[in-house]
Protein backbone atom coordinates (compact mmCIF):
# COMPACT_ATOMS: atom_id res chain seq x y z
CA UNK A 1 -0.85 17.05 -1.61
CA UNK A 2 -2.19 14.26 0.73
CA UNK A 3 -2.39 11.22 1.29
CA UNK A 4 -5.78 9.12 2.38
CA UNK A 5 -5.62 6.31 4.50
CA UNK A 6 -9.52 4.65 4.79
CA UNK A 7 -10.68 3.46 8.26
CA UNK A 8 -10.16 -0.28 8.52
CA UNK A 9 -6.46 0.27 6.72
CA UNK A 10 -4.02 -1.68 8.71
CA UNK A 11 -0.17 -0.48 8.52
CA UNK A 12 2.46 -2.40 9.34
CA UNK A 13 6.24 -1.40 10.76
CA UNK A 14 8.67 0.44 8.54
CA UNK A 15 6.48 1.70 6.09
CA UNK A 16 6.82 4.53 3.67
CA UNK A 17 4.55 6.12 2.23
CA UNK A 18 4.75 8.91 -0.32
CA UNK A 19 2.70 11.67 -1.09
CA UNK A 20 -0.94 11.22 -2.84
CA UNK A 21 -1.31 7.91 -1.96
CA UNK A 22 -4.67 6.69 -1.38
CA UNK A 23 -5.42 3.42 0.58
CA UNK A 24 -8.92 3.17 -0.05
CA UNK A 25 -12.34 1.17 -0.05
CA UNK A 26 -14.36 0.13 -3.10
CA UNK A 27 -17.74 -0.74 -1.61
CA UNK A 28 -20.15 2.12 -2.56
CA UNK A 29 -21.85 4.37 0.50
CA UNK A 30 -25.23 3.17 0.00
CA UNK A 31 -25.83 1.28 3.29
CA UNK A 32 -23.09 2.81 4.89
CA UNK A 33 -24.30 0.97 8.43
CA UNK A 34 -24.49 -2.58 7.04
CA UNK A 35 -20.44 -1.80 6.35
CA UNK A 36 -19.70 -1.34 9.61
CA UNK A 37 -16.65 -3.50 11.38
CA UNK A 38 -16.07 -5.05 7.80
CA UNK A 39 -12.98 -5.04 6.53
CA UNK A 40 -13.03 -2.38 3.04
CA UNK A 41 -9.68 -1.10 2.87
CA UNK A 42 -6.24 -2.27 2.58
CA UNK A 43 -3.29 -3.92 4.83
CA UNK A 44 0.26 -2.77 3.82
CA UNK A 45 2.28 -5.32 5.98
CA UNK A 46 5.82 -4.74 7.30
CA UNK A 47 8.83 -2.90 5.25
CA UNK A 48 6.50 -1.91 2.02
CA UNK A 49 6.78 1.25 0.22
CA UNK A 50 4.39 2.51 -1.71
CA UNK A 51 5.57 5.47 -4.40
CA UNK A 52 3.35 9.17 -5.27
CA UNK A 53 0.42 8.80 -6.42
CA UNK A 54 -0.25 5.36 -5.72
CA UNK A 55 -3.85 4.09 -5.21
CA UNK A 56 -4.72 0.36 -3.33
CA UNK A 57 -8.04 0.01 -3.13
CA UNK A 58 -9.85 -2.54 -1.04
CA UNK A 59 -9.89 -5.17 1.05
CA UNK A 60 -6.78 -6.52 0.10
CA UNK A 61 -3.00 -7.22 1.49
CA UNK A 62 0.26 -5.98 0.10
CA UNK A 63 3.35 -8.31 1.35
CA UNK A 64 6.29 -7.47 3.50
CA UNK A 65 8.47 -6.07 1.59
CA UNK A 66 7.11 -4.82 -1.56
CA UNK A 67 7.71 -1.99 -3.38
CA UNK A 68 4.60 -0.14 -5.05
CA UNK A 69 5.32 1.80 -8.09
CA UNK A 70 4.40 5.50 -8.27
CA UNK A 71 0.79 6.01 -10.13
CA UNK A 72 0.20 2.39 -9.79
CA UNK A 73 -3.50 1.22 -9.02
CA UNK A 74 -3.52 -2.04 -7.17
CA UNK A 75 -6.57 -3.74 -6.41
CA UNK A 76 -5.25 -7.21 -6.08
CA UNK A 77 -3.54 -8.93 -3.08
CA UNK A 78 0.03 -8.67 -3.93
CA UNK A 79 2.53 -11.27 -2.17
CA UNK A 80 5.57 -11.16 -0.52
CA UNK A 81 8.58 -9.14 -2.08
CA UNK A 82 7.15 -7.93 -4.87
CA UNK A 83 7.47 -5.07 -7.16
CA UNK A 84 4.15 -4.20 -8.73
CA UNK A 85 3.70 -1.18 -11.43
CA UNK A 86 1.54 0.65 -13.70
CA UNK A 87 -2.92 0.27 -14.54
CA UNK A 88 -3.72 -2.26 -12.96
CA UNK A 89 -0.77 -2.76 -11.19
CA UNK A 90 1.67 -6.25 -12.30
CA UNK A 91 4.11 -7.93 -10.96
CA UNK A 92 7.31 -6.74 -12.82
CA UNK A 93 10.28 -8.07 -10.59
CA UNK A 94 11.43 -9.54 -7.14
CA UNK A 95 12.47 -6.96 -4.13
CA UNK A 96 14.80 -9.11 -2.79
CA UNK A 97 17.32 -6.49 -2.74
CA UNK A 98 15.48 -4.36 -1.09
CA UNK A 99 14.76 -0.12 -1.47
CA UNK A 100 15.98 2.27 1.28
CA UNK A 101 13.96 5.25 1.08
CA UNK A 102 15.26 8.66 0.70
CA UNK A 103 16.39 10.23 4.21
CA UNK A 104 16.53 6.46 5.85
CA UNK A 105 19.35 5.33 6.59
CA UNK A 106 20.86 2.39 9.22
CA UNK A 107 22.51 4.38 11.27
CA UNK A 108 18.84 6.47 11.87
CA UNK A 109 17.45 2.92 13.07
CA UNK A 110 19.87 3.58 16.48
């Protein structure tokens, strides 16, 4: 159990993460050097969480505060309070309410 996080991923504050996730790339290796400094994987911006098994793949950005279904494969940029599910991954609701992950809890924020 692991979870892969590409090079150029960018991660914002109070993430979560679950196990298996993969943020990854989608460019093929061939011509590794011409990828160099170019943006290939994803940006998870502030308060997302992103369920098991999850895979966002490229160059994309997922919006503060959206929730990522487990299994999901996102490979589109995904906006702001969001709750995307299932292969691809769709929009299915509005996290307006929020998720508090499991062990997280205000008073830990102290």
């Amino acid at each position: 159990m692991g979870v892969v996080i590409g090079e150029t991923s960018e991660i914002g504050n109070n993430v979560t993460i679950y196990h298996n996730v993969t943020l990854g790339g989608i460019a093929p290796s061939i011509n590794t050097n011409d990828q160099r400094n170019t943006k290939r994987h994803p940006t998870l911006e502030d308060n997302v969480v992103v369920g098991s098994g999850a895979q966002i793949l490229g160059p994309i950005t997922i919006g503060k505060n959206s929730l990522i279904g487990a299994n999901a494969v996102v490979t589109k940029n995904v906006p702001e309070k969001s709750i995307m599910v299932g292969i691809p991954a769709t929009r299915v609701g509005d996290a307006t309410k929020g998720f508090q992950p499991y062990a997280v809890t205000d008073k830990d924020k102290d």
